[in-house]
Protein backbone atom coordinates (compact mmCIF):
# COMPACT_ATOMS: atom_id res chain seq x y z
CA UNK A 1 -14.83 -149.79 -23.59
CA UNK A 2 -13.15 -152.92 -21.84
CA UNK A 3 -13.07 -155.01 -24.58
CA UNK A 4 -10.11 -153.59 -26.82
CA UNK A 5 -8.32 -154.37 -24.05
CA UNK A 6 -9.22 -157.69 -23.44
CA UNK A 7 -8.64 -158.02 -27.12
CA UNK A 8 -4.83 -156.22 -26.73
CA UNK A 9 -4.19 -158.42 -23.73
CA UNK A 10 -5.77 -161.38 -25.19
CA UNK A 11 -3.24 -161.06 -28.72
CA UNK A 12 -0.27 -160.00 -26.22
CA UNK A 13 -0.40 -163.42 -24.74
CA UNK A 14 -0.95 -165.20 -27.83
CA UNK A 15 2.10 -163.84 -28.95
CA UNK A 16 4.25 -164.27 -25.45
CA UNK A 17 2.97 -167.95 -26.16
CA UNK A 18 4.33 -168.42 -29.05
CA UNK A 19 7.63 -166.61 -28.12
CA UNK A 20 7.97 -168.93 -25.32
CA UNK A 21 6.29 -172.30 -25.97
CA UNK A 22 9.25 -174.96 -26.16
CA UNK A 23 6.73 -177.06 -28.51
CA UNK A 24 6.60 -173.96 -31.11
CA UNK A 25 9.89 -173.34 -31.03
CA UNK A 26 10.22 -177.10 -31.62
CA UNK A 27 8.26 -176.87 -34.86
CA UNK A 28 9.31 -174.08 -36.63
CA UNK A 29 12.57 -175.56 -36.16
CA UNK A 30 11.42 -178.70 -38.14
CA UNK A 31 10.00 -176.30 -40.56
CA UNK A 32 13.00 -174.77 -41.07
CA UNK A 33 15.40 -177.86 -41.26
CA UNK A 34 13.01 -179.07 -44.10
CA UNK A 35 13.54 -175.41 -45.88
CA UNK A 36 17.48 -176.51 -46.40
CA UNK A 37 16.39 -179.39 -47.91
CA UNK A 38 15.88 -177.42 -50.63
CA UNK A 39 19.73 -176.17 -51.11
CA UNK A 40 20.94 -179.32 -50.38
CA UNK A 41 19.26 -181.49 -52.86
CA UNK A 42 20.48 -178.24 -55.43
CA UNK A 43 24.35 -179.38 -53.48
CA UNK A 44 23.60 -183.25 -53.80
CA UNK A 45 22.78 -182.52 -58.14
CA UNK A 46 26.39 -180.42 -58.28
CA UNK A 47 28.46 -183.02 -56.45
CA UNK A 48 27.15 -185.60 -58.94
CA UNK A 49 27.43 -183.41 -62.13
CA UNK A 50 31.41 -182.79 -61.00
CA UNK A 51 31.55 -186.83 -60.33
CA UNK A 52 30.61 -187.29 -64.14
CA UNK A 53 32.92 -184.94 -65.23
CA UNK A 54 35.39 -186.88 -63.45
CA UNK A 55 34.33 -189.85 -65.14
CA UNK A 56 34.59 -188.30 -68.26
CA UNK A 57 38.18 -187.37 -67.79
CA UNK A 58 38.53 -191.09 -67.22
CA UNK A 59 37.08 -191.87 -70.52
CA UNK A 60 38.86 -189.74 -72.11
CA UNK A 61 42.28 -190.65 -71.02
CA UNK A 62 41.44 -193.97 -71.39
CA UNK A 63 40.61 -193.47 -75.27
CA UNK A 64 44.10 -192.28 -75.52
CA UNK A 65 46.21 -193.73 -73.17
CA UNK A 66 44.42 -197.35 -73.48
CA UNK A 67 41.43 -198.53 -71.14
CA UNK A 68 40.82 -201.61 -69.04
CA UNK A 69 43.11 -204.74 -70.38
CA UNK A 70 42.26 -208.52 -70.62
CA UNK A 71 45.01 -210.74 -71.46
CA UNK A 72 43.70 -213.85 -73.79
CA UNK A 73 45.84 -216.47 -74.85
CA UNK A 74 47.84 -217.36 -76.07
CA UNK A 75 45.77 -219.90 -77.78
CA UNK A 76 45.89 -221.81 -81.74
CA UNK A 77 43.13 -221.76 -84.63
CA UNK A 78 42.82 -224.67 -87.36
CA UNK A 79 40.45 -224.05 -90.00
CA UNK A 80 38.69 -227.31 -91.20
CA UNK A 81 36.05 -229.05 -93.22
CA UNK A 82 33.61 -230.57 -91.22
CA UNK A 83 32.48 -233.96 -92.69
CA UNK A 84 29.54 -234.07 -95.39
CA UNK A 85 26.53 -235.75 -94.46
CA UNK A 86 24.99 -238.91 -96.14
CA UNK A 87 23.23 -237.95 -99.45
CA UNK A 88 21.18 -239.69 -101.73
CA UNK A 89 20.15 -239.07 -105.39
CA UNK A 90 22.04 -236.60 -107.21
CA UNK A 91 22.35 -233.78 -104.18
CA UNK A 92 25.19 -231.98 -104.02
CA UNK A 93 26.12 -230.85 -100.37
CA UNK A 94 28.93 -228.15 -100.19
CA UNK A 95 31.65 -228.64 -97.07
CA UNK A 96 31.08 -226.34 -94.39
CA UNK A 97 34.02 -224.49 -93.50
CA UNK A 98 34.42 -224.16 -89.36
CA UNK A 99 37.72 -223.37 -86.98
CA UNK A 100 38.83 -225.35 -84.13
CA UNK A 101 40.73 -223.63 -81.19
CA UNK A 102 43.12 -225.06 -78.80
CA UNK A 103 44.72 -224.33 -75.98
CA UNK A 104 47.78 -224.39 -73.59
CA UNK A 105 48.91 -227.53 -72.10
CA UNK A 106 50.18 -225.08 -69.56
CA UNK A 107 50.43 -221.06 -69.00
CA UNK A 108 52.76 -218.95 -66.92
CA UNK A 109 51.90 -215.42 -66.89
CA UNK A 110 54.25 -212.60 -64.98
CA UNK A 111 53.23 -209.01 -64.87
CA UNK A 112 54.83 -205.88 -63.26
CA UNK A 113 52.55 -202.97 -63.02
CA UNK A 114 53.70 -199.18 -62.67
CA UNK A 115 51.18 -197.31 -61.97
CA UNK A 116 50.76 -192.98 -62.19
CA UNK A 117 48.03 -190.05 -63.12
CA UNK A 118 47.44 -187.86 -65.65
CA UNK A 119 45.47 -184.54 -65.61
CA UNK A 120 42.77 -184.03 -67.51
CA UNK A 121 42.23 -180.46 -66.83
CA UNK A 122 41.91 -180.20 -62.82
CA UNK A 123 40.84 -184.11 -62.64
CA UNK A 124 44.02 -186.75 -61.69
CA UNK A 125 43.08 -190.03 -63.80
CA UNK A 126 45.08 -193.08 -62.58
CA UNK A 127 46.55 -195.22 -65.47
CA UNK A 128 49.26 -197.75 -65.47
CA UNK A 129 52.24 -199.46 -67.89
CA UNK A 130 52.96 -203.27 -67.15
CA UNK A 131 55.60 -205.73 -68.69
CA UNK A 132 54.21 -208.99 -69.06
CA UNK A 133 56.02 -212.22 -69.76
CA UNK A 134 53.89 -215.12 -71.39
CA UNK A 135 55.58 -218.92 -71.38
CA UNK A 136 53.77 -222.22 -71.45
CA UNK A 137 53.48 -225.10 -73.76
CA UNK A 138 51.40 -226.50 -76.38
CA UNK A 139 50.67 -230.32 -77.01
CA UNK A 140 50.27 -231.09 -80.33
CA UNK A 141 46.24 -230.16 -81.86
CA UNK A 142 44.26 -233.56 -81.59
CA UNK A 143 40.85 -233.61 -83.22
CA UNK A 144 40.34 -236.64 -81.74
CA UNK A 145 37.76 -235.35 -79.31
CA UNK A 146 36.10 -233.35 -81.94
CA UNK A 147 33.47 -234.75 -84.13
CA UNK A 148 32.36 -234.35 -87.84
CA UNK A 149 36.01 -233.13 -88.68
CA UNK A 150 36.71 -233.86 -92.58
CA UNK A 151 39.89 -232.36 -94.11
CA UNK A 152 41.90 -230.17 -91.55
CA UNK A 153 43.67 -226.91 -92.93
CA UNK A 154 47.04 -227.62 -91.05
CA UNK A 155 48.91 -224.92 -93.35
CA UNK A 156 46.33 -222.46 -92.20
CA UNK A 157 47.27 -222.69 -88.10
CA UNK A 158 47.47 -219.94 -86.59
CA UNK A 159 48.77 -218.82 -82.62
CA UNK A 160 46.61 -215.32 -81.37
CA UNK A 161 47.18 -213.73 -78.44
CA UNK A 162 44.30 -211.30 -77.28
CA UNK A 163 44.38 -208.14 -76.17
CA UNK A 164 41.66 -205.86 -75.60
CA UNK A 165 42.54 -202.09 -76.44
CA UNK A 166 45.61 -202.51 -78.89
CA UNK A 167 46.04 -199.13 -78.32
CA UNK A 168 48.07 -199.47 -74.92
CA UNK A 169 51.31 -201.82 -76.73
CA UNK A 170 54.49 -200.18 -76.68
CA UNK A 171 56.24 -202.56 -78.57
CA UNK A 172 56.74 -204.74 -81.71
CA UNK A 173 55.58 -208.34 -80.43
CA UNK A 174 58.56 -211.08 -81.54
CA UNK A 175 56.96 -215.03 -79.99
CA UNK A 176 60.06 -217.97 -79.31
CA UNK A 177 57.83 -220.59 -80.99
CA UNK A 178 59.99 -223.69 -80.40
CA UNK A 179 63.36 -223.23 -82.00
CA UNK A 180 61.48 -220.38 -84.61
CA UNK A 181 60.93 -216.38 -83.80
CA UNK A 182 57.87 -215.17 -85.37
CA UNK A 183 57.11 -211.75 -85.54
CA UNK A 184 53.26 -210.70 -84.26
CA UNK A 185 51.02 -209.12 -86.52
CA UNK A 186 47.92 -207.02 -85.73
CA UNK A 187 44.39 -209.09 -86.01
CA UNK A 188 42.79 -212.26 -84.95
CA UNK A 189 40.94 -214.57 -86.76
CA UNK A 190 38.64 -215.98 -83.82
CA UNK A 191 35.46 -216.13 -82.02
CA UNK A 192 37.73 -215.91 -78.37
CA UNK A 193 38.85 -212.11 -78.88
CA UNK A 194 37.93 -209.21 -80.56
CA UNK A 195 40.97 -207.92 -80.68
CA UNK A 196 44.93 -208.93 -80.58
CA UNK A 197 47.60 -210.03 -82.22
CA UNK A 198 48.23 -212.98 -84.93
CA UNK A 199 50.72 -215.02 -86.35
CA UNK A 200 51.21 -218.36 -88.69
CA UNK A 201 52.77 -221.16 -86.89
CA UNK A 202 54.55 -224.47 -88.65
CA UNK A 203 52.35 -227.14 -87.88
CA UNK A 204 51.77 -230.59 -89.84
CA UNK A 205 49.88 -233.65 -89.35
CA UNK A 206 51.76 -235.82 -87.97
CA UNK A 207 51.79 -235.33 -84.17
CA UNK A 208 54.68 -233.73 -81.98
CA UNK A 209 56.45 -236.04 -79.51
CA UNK A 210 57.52 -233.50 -77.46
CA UNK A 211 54.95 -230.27 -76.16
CA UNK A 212 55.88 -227.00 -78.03
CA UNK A 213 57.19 -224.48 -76.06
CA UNK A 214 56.53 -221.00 -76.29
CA UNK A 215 57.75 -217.32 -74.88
CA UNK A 216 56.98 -213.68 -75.55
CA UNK A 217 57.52 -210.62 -73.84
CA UNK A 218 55.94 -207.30 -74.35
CA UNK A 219 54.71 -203.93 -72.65
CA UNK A 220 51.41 -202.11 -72.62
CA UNK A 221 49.42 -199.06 -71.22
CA UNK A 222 46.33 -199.47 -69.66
CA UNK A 223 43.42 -198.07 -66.76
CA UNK A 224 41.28 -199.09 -64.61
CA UNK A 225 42.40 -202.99 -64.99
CA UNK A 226 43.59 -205.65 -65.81
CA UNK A 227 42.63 -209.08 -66.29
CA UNK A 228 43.49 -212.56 -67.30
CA UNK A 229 41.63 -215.60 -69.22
CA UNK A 230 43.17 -219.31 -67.50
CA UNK A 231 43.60 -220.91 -71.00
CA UNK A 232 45.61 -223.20 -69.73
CA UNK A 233 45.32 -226.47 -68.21
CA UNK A 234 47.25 -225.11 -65.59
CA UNK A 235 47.97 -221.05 -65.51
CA UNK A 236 50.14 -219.67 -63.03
CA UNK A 237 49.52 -215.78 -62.88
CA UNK A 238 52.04 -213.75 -60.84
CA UNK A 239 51.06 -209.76 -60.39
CA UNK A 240 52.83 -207.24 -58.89
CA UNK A 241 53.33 -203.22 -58.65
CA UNK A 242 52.70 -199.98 -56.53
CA UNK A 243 49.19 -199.56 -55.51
CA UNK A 244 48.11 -199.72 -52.02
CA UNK A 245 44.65 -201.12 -52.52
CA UNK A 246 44.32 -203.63 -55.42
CA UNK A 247 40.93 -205.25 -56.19
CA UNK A 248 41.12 -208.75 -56.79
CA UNK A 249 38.17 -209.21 -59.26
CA UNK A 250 36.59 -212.07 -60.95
CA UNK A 251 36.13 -215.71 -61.16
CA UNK A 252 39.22 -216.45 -59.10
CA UNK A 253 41.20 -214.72 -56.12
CA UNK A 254 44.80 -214.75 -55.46
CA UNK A 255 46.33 -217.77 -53.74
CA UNK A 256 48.48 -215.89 -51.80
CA UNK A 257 49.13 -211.93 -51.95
CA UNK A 258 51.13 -209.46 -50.13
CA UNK A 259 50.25 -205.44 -49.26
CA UNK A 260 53.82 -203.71 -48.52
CA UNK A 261 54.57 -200.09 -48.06
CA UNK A 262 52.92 -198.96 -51.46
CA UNK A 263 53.25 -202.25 -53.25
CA UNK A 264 51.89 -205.66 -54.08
CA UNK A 265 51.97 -209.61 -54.97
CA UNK A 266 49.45 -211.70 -55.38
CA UNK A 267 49.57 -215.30 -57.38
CA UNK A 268 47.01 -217.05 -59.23
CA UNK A 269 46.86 -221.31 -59.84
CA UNK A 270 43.61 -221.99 -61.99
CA UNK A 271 43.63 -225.73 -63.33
CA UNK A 272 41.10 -226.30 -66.43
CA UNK A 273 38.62 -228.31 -63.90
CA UNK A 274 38.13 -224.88 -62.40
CA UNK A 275 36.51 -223.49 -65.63
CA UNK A 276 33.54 -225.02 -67.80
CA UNK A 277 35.10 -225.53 -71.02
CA UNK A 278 37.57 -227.84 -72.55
CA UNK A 279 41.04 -227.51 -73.97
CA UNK A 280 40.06 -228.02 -77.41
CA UNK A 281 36.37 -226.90 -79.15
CA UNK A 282 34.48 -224.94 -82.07
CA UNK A 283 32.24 -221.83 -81.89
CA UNK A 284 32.50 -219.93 -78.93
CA UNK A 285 31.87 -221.50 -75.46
CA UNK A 286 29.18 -219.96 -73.43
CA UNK A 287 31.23 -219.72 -69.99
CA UNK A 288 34.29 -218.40 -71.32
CA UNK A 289 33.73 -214.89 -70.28
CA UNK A 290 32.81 -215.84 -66.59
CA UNK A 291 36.45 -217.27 -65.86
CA UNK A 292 38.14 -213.86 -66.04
CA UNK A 293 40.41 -212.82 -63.39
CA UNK A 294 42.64 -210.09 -62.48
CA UNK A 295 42.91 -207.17 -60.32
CA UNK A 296 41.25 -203.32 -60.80
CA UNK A 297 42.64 -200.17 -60.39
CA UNK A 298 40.98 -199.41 -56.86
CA UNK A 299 40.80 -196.08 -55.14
CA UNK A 300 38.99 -197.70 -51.28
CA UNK A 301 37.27 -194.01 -50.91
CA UNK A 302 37.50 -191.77 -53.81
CA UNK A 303 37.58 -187.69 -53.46
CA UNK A 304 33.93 -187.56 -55.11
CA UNK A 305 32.73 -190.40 -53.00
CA UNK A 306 34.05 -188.72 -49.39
CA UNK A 307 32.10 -185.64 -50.38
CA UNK A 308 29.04 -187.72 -51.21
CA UNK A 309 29.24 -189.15 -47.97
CA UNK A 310 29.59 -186.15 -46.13
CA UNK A 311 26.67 -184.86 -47.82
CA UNK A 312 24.22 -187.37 -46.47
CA UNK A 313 25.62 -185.75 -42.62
CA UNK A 314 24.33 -182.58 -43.89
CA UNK A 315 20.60 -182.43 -42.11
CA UNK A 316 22.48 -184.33 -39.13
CA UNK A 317 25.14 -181.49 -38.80
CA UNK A 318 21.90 -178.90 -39.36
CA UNK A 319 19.84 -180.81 -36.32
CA UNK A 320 22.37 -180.99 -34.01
CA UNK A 321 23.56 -177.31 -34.48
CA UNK A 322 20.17 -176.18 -34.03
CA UNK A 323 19.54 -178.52 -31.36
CA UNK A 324 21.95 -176.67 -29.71
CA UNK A 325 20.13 -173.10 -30.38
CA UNK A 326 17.03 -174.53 -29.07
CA UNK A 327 18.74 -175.57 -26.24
CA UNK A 328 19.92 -172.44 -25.29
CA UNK A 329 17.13 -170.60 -25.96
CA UNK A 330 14.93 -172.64 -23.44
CA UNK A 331 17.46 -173.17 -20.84
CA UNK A 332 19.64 -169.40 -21.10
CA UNK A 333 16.47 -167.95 -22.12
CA UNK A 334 18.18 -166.31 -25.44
CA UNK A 335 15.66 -165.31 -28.03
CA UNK A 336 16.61 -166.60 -31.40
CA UNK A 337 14.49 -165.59 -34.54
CA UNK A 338 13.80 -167.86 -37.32
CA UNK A 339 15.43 -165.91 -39.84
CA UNK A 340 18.62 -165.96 -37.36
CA UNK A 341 18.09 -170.32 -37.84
CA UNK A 342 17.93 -169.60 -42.09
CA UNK A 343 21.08 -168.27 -42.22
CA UNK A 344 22.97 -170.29 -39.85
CA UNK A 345 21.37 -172.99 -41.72
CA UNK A 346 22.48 -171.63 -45.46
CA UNK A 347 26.08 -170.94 -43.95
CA UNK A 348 26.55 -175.08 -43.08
CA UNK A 349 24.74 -175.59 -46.55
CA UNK A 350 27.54 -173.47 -47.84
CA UNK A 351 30.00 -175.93 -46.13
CA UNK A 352 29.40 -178.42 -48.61
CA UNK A 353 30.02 -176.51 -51.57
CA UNK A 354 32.90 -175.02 -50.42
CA UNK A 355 34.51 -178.71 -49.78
CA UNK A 356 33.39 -179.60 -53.18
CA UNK A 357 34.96 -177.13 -54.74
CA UNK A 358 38.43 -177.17 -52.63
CA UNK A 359 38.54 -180.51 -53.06
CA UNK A 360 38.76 -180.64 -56.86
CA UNK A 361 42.36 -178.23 -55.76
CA UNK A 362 43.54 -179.63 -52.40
CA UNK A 363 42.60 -183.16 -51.96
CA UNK A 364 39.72 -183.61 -49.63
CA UNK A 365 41.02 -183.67 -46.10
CA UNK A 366 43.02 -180.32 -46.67
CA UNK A 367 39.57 -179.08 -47.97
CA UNK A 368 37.31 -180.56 -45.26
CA UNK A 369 40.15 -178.55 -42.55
CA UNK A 370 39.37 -175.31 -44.93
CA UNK A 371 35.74 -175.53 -44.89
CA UNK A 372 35.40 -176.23 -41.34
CA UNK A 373 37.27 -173.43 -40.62
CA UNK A 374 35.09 -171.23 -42.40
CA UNK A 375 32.41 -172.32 -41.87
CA UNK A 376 32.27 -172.71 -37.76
CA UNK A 377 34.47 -169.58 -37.65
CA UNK A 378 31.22 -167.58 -39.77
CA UNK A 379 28.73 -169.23 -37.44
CA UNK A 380 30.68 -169.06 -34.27
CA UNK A 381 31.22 -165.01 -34.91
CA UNK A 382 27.41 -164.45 -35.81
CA UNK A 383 26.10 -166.33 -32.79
CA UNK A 384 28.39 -164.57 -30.40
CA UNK A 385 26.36 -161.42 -31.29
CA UNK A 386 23.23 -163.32 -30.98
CA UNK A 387 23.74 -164.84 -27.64
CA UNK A 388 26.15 -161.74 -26.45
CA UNK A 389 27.61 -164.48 -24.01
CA UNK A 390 31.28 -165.32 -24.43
CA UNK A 391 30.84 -168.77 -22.46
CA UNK A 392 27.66 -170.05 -24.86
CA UNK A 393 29.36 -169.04 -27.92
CA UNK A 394 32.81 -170.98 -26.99
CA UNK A 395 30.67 -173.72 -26.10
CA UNK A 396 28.67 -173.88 -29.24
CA UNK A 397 31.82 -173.15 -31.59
CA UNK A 398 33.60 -176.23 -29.66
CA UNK A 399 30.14 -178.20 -30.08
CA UNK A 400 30.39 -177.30 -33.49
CA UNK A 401 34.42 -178.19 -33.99
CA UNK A 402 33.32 -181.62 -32.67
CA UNK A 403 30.62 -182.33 -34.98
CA UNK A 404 32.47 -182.17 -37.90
CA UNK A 405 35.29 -183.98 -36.79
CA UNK A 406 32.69 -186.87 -35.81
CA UNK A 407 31.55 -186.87 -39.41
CA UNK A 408 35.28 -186.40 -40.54
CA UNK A 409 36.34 -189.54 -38.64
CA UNK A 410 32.97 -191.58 -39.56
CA UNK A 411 33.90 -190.21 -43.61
CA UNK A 412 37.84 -191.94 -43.72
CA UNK A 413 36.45 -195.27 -41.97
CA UNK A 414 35.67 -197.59 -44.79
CA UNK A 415 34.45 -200.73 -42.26
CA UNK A 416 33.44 -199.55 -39.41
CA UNK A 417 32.14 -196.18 -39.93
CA UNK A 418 27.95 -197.74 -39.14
CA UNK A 419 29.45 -198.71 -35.77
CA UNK A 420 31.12 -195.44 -34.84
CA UNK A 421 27.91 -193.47 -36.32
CA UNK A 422 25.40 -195.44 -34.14
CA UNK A 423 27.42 -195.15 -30.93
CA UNK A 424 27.86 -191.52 -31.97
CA UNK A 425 24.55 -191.00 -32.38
CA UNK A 426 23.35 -192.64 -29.26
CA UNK A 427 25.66 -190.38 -27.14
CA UNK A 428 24.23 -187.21 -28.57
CA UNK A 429 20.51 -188.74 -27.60
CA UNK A 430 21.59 -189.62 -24.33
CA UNK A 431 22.83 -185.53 -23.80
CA UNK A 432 19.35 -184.54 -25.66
CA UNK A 433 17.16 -186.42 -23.62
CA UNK A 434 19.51 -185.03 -20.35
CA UNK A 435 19.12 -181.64 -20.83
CA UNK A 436 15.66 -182.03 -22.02
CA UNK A 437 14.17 -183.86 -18.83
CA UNK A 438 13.15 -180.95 -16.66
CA UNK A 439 11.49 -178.66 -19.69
CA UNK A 440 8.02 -177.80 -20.01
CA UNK A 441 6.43 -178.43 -23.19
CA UNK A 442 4.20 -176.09 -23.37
């Protein structure tokens, strides 16, 4: 007869165990942070999906509006002959037909950028319209330095300036070539570009004694870029417009550049020595690519990208909020149950989405303020019936506030957000371990 109640005692203190054992309580909430893994990786695939959308948009305006631009030239093409080799007998050997390309003595290249958005639906794609003014000179083609040359085409010279999306030109292209205005036409007959824009040019034999000048203005539309190819044996490249945070990109950075309330400068000297190719050659050399310079279209820390990195805070913000329930529950002896932790846990999952989706409306900080509203207002209100203590719910709703203004702070830092994180971190350890040093792990 005594031992059903051994056996009820004996279950009543396996259960008061595992009601009160720090070390349990410890584990299931591991167990349970590792359950909101689950809707966060689902958060994590959405905030990527909307990113490609956005990328889409991009595209798409682009295809219309006119994409990235590279500036090429501008730059001449003489067909020739090349010479016919030594034959013997009665072979006949055919001339091969090839295309020699020269370029600038010197190149001065002045651009204004204006840049804007367009929607593309609920997406804001940033695109631009420059003016660009092209000057330099020409010395007169010598295919001296060239070898096998036979009979040169001089009637068949041509001047090309590339372009790479045609699209963006808002104007008819007129060149000053010398003392002669020659109208641009659409096409290039070169290896340099695919495309651009083409004309004739009056050029004979007999050598120039003076360089041939040169001058053309025009405007395009472009995103995303733009670039510039040093074709000449000096280029001079002087940028400007109203972006904040330019990108110098490529083989060459600014001399000099100035960041002014919204705007910018920056200046470009590239002498031929700085590039590996030569002033005059056939075919296509295999370096030309690499010399491009120029300047992209930089956002520092896009919309899509802040809520990517406040995603990767998410089991951080989940720890330390349950942290604080443990915390509580060992030290103000507050019973919490685990289903209590799930949906605590699925309301700062909730967060995220939330922010994603405000975002794409109200520009991420005015979203992030929403959110965190919400959210710590939901929690705060459902723990204060859980703990039924006014002081441990202000506490934990003012924990809360100041979590996700830590992650909010660490978010707009673009250089030294590690820094702030580790010290961050290491201050919430050092409270942790504090409050922890006196409990029995039972």
């Amino acid at each position: 007869m005594s031992s059903l109640p051994q056996e009820t005692n004996g279950w009543f203190r396996f259960n008061q165990f595992l009601a009160e054992s720090a070390s349990i309580k410890l584990v299931v909430i591991g167990f349970i942070i590792l359950l909101m893994l689950i809707p966060l990786t689902l958060m994590k695939d959405l905030m990527y999906e909307r990113n490609n959308r956005h990328q889409s948009a991009i595209e798409e305006v682009s295809a219309t509006w006119g994409g990235s631009q590279t500036i090429t030239g501008l730059f001449i093409t003489i067909p020739f002959f090349e010479k016919a080799p030594a034959t013997t007998g009665n072979a006949v050997v055919l001339p091969v037909k090839s295309q020699a390309t020269f370029l600038p003595d010197d190149l001065k290249i002045e651009a204004k950028i204006e840049l804007g958005e367009r929607m593309r639906g609920i997406y804001k794609v940033p695109i631009y319209t420059t003016k660009v003014t092209i000057e330099g000179a020409f010395l007169h083609p010598d295919f001296s330095d060239l070898k096998e040359v036979g009979q040169v085409n001089w009637e068949e010279a041509q001047v090309h300036l590339g372009l790479s999306d045609l699209r963006g030109l808002e104007d008819l292209m007129v060149l000053t070539w010398g003392d002669t205005v020659l109208t641009m036409s659409p096409g290039v007959k070169s290896d340099l570009v695919q495309e651009g824009v083409s004309s004739r040019i009056p050029l004979s034999e007999a050598p120039a004694t003076e360089k041939i000048r040169f001058k053309i203005d025009f405007s395009f539309r472009g995103s995303q870029g733009i670039f510039f190819m040093p074709l000449g044996r000096e280029t001079t490249v002087h940028l400007s417009g109203n972006w904040e945070h330019p990108s110098f990109q490529g083989a060459f950075l600014p001399a000099s550049h100035h960041e002014k309330n919204g705007s910018f400068t920056a200046d470009w000297k590239v002498l031929y020595l700085n590039r590996n190719y030569p002033q005059a050659f056939t075919g296509y050399p295999n370096s030309f690519d690499e010399s491009r310079f120029g300047m992209s279209v930089y956002i520092p820390i896009s919309d899509y990208q802040k809520n990517q990195r406040a995603a990767k805070y998410a089991v951080l913000i989940i720890a330390l909020t349950f942290m604080v329930f443990f915390f509580v529950q060992i030290l103000n002896k507050v019973r919490i149950h685990g289903i209590q932790f799930i949906l605590v846990g699925l309301a700062l999952c909730l967060f995220y989405v939330m922010l994603l989706s405000f975002t794409e409306h109200i520009g991420f900080n005015g979203a992030y303020l929403l959110s965190t509203a919400m959210t710590v207002g939901l929690v705060s209100l459902y723990i204060s019936a859980i703990f039924k203590n006014r002081r441990l719910s202000l506490l934990n709703c003012l924990f809360m506030i100041f979590v996700y203004l830590f992650v909010f702070v660490i978010i707009q830092l673009e250089h030294y957000a590690l820094l702030v994180g580790s010290i961050g971190l290491f201050i919430v350890l050092a409270v942790a371990m504090y409050l922890s040093r006196n409990i029995t792990w039972g």
